[in-house]
PDB file of N, CA and C in Angstrom:
ATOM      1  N   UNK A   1     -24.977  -9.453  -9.240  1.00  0.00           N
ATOM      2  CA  UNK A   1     -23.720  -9.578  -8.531  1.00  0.00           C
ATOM      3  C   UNK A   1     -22.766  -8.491  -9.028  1.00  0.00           C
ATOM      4  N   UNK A   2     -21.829  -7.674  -8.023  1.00  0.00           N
ATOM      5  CA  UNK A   2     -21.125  -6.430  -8.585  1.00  0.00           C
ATOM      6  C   UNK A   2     -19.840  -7.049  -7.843  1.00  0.00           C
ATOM      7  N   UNK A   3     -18.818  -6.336  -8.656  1.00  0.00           N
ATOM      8  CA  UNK A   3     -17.332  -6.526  -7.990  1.00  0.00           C
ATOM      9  C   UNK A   3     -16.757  -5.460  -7.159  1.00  0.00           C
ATOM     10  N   UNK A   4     -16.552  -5.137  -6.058  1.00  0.00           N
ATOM     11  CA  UNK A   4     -15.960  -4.050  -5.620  1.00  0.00           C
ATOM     12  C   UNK A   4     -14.229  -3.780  -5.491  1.00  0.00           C
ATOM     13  N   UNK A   5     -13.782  -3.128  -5.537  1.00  0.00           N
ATOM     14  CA  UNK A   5     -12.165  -3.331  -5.870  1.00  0.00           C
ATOM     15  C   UNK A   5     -11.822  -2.357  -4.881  1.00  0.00           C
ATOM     16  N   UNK A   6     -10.851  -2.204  -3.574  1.00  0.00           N
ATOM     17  CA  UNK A   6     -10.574  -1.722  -2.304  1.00  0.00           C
ATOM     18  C   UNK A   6      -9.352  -1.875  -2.557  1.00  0.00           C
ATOM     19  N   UNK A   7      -8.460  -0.818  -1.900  1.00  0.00           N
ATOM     20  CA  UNK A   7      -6.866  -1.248  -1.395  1.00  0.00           C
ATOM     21  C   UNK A   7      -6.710  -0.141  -0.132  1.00  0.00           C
ATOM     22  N   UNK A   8      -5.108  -0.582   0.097  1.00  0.00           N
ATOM     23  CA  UNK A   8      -5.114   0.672   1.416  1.00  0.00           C
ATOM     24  C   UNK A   8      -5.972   1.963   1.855  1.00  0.00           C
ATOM     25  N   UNK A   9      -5.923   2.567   0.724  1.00  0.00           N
ATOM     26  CA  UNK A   9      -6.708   4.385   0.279  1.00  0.00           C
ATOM     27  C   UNK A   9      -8.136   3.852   0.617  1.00  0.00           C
ATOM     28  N   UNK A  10      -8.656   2.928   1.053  1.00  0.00           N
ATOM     29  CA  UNK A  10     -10.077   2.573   1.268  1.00  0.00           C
ATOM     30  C   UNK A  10     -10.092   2.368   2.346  1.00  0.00           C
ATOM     31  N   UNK A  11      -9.251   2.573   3.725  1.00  0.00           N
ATOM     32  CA  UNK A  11      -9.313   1.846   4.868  1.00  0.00           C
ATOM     33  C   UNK A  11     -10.666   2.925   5.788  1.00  0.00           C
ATOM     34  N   UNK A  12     -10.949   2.135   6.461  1.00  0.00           N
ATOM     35  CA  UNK A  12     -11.850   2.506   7.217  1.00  0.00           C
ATOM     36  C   UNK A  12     -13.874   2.917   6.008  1.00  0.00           C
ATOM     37  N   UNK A  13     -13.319   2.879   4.941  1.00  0.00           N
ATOM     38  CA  UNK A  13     -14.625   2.816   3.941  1.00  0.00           C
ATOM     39  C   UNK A  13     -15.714   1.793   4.160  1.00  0.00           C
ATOM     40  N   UNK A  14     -16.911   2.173   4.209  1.00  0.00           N
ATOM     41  CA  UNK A  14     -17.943   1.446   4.821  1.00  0.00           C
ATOM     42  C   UNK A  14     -18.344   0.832   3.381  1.00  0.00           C
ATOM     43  N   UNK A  15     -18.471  -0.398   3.501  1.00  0.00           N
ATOM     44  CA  UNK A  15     -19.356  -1.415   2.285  1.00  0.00           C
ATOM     45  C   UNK A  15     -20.413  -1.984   2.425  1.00  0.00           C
ATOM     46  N   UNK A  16     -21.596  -1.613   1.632  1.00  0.00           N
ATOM     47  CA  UNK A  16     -22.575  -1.973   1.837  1.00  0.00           C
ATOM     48  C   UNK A  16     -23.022  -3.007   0.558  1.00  0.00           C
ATOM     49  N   UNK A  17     -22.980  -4.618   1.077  1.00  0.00           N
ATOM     50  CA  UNK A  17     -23.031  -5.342  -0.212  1.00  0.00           C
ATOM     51  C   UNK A  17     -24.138  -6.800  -0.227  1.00  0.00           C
ATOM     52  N   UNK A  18     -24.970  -6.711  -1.644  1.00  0.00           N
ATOM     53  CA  UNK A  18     -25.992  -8.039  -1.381  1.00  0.00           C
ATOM     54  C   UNK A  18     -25.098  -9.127  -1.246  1.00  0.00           C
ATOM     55  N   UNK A  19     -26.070 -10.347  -1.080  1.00  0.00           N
ATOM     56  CA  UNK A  19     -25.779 -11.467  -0.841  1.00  0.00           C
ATOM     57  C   UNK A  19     -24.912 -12.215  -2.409  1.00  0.00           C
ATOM     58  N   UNK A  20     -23.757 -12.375  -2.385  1.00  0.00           N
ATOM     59  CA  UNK A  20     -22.972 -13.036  -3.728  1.00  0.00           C
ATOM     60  C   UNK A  20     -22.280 -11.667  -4.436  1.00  0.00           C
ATOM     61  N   UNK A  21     -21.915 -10.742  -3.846  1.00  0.00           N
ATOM     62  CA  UNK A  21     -21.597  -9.517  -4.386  1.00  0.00           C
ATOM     63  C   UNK A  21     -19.971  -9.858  -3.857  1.00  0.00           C
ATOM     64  N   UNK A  22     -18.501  -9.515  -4.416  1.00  0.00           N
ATOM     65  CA  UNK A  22     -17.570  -9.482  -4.669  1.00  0.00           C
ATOM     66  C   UNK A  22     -16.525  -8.540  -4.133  1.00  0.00           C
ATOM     67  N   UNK A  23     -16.072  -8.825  -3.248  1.00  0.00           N
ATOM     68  CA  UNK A  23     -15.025  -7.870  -2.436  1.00  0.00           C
ATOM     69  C   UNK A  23     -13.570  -7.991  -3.232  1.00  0.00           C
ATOM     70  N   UNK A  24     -13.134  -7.445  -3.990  1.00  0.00           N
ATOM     71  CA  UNK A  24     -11.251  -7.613  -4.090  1.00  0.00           C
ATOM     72  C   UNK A  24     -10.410  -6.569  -3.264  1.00  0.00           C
ATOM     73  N   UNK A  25      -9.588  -7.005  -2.782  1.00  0.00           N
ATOM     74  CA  UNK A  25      -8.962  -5.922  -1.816  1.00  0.00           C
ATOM     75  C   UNK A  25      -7.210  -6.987  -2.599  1.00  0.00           C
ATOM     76  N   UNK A  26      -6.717  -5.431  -2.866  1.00  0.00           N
ATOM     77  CA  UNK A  26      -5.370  -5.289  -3.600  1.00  0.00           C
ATOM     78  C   UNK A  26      -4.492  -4.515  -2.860  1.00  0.00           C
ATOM     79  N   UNK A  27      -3.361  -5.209  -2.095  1.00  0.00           N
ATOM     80  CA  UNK A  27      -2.466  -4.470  -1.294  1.00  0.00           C
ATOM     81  C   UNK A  27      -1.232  -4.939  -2.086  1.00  0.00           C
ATOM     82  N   UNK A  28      -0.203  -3.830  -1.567  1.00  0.00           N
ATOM     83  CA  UNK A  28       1.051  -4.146  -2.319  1.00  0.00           C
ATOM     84  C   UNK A  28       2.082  -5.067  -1.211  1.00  0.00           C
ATOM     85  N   UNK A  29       2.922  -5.745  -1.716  1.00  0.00           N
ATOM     86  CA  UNK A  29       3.349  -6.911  -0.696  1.00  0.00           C
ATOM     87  C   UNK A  29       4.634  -7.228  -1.366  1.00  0.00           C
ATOM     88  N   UNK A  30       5.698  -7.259  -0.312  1.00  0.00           N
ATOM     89  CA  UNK A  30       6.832  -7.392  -0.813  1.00  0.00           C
ATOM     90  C   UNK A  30       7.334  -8.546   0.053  1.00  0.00           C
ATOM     91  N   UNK A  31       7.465  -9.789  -0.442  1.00  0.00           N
ATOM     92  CA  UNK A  31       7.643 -11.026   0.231  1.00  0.00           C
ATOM     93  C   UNK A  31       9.462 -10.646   0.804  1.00  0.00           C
ATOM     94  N   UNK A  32      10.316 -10.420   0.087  1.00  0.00           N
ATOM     95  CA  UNK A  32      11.530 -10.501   0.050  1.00  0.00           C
ATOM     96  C   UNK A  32      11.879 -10.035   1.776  1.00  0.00           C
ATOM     97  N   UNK A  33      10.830  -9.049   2.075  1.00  0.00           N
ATOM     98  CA  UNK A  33      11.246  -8.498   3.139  1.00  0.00           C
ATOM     99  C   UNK A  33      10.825  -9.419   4.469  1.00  0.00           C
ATOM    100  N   UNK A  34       9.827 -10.336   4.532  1.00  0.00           N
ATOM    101  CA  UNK A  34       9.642 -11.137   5.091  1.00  0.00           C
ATOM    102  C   UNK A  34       7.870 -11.149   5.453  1.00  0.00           C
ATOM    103  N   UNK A  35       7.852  -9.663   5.482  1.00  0.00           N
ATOM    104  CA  UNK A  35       6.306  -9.094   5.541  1.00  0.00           C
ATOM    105  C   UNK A  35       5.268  -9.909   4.310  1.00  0.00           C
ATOM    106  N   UNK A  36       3.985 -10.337   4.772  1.00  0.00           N
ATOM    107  CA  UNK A  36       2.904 -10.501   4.003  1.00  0.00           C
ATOM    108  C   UNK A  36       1.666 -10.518   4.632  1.00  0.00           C
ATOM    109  N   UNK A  37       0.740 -10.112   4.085  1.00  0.00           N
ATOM    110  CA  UNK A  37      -0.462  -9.580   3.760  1.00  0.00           C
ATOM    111  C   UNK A  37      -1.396 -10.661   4.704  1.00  0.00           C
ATOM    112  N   UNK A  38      -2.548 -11.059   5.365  1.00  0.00           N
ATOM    113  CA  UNK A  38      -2.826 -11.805   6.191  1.00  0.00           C
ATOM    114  C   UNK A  38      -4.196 -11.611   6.630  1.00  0.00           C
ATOM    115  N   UNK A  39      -5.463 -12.707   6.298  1.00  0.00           N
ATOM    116  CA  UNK A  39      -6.913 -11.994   6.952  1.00  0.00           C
ATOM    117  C   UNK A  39      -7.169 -11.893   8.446  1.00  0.00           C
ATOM    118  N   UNK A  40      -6.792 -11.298   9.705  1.00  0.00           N
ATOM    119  CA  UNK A  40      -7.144 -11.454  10.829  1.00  0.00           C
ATOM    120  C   UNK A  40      -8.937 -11.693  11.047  1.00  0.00           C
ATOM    121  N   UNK A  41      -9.881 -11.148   9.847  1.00  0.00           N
ATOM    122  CA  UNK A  41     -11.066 -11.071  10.460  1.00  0.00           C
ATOM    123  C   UNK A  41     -11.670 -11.234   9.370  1.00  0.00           C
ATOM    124  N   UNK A  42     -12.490 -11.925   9.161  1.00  0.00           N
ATOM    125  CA  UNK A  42     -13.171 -12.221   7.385  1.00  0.00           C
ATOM    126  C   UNK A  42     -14.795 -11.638   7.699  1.00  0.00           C
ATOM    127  N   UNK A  43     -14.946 -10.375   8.515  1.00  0.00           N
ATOM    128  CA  UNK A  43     -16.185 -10.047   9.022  1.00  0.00           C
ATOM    129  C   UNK A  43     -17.370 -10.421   9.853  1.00  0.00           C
ATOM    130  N   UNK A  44     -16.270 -11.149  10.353  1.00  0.00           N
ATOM    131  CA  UNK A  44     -17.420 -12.667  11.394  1.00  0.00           C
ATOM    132  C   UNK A  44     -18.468 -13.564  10.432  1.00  0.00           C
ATOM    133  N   UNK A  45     -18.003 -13.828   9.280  1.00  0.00           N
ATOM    134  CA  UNK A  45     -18.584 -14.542   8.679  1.00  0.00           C
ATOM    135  C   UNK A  45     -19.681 -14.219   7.921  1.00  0.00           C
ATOM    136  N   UNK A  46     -20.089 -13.039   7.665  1.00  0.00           N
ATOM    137  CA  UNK A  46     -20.477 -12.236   6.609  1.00  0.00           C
ATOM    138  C   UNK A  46     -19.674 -12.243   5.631  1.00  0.00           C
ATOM    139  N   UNK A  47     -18.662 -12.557   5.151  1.00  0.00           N
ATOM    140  CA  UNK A  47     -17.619 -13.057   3.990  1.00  0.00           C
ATOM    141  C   UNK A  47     -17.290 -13.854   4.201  1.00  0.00           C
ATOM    142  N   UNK A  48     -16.740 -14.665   2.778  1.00  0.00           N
ATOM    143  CA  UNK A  48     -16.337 -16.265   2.556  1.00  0.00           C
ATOM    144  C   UNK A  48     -14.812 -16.167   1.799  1.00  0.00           C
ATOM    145  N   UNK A  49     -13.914 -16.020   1.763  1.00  0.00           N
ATOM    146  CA  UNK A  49     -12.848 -15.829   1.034  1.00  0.00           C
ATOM    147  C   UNK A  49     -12.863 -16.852  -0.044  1.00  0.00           C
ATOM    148  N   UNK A  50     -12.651 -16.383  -0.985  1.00  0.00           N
ATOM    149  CA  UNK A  50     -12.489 -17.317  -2.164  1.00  0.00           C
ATOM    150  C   UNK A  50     -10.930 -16.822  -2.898  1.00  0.00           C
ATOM    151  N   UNK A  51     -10.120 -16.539  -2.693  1.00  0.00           N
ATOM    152  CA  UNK A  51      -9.064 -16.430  -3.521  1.00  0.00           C
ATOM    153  C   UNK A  51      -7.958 -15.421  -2.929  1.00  0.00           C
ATOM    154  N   UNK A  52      -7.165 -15.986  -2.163  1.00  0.00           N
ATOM    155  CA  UNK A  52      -5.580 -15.376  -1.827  1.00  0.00           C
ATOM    156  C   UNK A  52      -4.702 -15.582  -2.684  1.00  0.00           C
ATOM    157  N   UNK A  53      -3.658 -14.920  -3.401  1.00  0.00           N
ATOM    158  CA  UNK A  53      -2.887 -14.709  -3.514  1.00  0.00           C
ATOM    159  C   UNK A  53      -1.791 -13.591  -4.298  1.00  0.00           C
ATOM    160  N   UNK A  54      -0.285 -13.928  -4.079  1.00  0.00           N
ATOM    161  CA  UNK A  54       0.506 -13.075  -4.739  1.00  0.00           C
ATOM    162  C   UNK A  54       0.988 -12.921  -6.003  1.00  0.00           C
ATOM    163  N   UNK A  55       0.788 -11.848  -6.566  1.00  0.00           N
ATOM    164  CA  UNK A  55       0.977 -11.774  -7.760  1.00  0.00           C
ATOM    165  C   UNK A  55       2.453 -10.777  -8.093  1.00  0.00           C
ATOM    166  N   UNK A  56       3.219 -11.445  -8.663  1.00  0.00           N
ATOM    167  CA  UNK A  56       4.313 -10.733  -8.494  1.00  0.00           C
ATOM    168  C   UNK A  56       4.622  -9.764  -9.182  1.00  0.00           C
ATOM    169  N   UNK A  57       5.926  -8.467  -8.925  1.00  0.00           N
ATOM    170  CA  UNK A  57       5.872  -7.370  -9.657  1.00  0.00           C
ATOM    171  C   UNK A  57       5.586  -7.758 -11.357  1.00  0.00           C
ATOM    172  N   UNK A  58       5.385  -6.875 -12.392  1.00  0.00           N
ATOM    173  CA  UNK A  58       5.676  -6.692 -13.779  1.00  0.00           C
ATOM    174  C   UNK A  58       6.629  -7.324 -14.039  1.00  0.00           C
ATOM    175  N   UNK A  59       7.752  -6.232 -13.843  1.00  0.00           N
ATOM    176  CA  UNK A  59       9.029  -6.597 -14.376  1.00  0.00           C
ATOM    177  C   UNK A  59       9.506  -7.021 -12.763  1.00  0.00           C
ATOM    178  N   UNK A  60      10.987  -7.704 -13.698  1.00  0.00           N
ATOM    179  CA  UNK A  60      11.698  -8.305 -13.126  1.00  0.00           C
ATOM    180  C   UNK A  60      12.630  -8.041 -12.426  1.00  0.00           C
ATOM    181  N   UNK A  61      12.810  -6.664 -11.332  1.00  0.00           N
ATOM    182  CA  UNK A  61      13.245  -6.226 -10.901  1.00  0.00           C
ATOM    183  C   UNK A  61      13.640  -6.640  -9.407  1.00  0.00           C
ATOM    184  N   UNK A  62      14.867  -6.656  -9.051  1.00  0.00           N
ATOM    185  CA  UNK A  62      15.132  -7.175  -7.244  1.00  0.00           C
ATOM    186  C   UNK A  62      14.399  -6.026  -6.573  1.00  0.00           C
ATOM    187  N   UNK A  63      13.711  -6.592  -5.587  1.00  0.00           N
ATOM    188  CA  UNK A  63      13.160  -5.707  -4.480  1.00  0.00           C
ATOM    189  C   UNK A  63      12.053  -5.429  -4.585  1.00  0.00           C
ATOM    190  N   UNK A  64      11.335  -5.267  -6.127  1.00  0.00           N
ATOM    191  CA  UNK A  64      10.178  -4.639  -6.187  1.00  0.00           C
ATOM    192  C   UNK A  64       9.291  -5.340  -5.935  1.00  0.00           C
ATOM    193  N   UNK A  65       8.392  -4.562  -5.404  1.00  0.00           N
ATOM    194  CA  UNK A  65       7.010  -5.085  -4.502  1.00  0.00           C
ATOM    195  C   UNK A  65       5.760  -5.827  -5.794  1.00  0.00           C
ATOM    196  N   UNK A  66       5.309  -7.021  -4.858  1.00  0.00           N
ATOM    197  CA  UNK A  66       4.307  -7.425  -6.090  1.00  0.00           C
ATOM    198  C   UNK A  66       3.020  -6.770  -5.724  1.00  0.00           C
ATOM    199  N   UNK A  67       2.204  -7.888  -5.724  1.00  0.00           N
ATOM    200  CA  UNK A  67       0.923  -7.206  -4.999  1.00  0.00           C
ATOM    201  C   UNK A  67       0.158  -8.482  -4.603  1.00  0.00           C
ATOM    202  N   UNK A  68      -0.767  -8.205  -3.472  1.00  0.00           N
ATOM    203  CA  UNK A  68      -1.871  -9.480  -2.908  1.00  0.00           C
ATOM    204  C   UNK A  68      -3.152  -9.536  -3.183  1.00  0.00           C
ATOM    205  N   UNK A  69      -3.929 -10.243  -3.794  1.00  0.00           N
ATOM    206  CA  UNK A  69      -5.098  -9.952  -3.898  1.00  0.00           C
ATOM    207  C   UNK A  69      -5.786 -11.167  -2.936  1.00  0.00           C
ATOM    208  N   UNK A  70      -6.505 -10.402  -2.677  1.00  0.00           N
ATOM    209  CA  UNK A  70      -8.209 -11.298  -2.393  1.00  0.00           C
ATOM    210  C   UNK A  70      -9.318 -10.869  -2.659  1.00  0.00           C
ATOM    211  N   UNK A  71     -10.011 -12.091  -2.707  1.00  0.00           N
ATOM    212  CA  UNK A  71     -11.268 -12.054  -2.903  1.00  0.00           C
ATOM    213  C   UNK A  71     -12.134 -12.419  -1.853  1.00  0.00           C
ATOM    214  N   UNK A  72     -13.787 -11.893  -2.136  1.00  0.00           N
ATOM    215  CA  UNK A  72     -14.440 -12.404  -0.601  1.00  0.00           C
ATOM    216  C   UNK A  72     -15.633 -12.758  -1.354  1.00  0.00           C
ATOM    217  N   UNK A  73     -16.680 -13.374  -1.097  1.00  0.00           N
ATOM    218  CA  UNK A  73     -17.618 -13.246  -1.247  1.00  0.00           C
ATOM    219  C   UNK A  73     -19.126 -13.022  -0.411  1.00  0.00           C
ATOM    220  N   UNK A  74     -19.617 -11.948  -0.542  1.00  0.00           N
ATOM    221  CA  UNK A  74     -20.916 -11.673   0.692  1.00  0.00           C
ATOM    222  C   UNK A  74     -21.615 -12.701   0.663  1.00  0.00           C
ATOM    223  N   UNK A  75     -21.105 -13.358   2.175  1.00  0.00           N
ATOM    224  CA  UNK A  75     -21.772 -15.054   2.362  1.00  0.00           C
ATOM    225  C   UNK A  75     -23.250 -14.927   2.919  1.00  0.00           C
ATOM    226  N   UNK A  76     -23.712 -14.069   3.439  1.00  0.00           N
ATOM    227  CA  UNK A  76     -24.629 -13.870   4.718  1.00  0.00           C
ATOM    228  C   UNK A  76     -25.217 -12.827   5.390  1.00  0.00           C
ATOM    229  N   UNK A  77     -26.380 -12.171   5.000  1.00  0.00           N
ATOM    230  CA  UNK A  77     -26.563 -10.784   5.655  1.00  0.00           C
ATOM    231  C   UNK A  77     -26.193 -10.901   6.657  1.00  0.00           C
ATOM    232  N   UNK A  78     -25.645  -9.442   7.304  1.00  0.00           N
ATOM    233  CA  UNK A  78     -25.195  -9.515   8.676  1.00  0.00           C
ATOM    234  C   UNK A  78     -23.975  -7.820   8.518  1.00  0.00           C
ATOM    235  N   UNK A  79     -23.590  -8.142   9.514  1.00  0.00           N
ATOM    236  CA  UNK A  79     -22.676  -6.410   9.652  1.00  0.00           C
ATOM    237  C   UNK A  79     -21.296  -7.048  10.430  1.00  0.00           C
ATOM    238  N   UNK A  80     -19.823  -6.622  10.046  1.00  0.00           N
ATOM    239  CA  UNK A  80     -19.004  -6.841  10.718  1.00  0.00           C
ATOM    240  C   UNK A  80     -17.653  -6.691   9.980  1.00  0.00           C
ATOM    241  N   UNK A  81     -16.385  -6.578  10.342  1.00  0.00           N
ATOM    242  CA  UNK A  81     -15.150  -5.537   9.306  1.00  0.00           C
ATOM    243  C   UNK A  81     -14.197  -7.132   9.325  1.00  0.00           C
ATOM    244  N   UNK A  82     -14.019  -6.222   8.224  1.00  0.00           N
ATOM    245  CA  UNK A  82     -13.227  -7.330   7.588  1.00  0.00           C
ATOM    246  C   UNK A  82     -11.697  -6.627   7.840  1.00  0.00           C
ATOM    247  N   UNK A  83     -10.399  -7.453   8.400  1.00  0.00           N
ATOM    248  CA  UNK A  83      -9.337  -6.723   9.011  1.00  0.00           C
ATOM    249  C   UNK A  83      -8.523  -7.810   7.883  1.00  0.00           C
ATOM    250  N   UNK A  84      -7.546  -6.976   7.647  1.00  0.00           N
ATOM    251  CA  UNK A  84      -6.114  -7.361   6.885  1.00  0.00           C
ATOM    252  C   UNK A  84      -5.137  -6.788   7.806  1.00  0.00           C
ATOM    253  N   UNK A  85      -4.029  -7.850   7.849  1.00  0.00           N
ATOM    254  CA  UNK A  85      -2.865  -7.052   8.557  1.00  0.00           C
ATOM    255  C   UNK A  85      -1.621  -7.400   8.297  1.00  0.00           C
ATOM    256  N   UNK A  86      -0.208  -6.589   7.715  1.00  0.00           N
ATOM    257  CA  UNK A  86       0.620  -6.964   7.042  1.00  0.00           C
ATOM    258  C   UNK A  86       1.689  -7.491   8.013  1.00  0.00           C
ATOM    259  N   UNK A  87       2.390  -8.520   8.439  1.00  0.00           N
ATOM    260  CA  UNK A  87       2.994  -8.826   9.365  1.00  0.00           C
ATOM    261  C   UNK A  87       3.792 -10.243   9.192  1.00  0.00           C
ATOM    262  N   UNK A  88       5.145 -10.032   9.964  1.00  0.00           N
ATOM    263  CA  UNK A  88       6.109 -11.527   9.522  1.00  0.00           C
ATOM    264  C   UNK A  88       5.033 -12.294  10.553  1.00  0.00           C
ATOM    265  N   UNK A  89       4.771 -13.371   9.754  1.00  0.00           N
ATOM    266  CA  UNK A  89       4.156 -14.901  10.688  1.00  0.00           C
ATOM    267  C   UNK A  89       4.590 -15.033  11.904  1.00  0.00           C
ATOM    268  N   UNK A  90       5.978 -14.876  11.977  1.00  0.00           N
ATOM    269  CA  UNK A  90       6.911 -15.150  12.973  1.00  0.00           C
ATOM    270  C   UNK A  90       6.935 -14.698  14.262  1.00  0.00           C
ATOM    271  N   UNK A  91       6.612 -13.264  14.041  1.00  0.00           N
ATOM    272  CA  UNK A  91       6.779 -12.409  14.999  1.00  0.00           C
ATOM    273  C   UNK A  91       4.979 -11.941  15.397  1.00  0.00           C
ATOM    274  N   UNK A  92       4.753 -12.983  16.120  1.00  0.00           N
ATOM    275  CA  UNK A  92       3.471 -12.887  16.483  1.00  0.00           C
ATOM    276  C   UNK A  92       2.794 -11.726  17.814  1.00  0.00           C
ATOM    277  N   UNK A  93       3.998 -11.952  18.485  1.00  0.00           N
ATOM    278  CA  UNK A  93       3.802 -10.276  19.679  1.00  0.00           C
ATOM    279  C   UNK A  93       3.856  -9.243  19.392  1.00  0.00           C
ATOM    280  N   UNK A  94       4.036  -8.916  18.060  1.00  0.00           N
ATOM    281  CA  UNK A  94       4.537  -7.692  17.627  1.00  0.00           C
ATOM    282  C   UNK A  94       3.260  -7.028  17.235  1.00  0.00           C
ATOM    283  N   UNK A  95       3.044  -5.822  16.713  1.00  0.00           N
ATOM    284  CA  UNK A  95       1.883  -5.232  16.568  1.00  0.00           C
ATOM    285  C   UNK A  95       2.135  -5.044  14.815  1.00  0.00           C
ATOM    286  N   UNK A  96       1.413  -5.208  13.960  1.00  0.00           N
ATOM    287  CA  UNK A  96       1.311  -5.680  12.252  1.00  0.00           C
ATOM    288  C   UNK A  96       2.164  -4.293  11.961  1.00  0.00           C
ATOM    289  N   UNK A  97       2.887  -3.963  10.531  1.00  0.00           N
ATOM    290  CA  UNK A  97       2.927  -3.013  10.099  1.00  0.00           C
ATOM    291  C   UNK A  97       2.144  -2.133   9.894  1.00  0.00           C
ATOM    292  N   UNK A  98       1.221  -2.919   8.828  1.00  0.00           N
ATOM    293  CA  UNK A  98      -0.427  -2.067   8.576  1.00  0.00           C
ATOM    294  C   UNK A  98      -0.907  -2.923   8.736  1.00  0.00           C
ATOM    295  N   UNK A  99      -2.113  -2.256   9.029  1.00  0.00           N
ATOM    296  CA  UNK A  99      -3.631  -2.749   9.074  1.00  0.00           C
ATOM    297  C   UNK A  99      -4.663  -2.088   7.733  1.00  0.00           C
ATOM    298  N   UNK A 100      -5.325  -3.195   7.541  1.00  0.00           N
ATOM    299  CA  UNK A 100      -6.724  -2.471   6.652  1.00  0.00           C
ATOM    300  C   UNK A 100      -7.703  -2.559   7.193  1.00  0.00           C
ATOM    301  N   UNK A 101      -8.861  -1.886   7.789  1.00  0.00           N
ATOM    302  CA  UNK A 101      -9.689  -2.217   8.396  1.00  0.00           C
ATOM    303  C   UNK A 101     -10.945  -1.766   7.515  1.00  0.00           C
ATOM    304  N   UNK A 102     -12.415  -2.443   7.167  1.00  0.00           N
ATOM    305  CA  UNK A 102     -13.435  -2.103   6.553  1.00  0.00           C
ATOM    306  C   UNK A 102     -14.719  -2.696   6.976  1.00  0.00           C
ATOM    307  N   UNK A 103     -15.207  -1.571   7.111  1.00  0.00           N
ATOM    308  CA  UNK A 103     -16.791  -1.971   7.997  1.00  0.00           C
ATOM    309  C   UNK A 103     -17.367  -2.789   6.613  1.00  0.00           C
ATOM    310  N   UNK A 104     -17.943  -3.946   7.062  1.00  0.00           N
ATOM    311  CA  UNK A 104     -19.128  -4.271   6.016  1.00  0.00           C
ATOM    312  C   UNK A 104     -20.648  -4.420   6.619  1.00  0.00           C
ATOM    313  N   UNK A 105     -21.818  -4.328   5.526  1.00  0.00           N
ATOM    314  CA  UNK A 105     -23.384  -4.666   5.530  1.00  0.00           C
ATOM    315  C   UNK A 105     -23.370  -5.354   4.637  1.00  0.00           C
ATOM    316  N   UNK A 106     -23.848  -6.730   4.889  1.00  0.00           N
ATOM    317  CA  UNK A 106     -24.750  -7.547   3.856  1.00  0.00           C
ATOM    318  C   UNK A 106     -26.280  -7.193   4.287  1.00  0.00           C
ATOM    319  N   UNK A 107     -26.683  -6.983   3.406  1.00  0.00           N
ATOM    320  CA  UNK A 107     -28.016  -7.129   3.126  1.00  0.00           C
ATOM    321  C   UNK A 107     -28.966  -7.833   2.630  1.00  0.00           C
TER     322      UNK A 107
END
């Protein structure tokens, strides 16, 4: 079993991972603003998420951004992208700030 560690600078990066192998994807996320981090697509089920959440800045500074992690785990050979998209809940017509998008292979 290997851990792979992804953030923005990885978007569109193809992953090729066995069965029980470890996705973390680390985006930076600043709740204050209303924006957060969000799985639209967990790879059609070739990943299993095991662990959302925010971890807040270092220090204790107003404004500063924390960060989001998740975790996935390769549930199922199979092929299909796993989408993150940063966006207020609220505003559901709207099109996300960012997107992360990443092809995966289980094998």
């Amino acid at each position: 079993m290997s851990e792979i560690v992804v953030g923005l600078g990885d978007a569109g990066r193809s992953l090729t991972l066995s069965p029980g192998d470890v996705v973390i994807v680390e985006v930076e996320e600043n709740l204050g603003t209303g924006y957060s981090w969000a799985v639209a697509d967990d790879g059609g089920g070739v990943l299993s998420q095991i662990e959302s959440t925010h971890i807040p800045a270092p220090r204790q500074l107003m404004g500063a951004p924390g960060t989001h992690r998740f975790r996935f785990s390769a549930a199922r050979a199979g092929t299909g992208t796993l989408e993150l998209r940063l966006c207020r809940p609220w505003e559901s017509s709207r099109a996300p700030a960012q997107r992360l998008r990443l092809p995966i292979t289980v094998g």
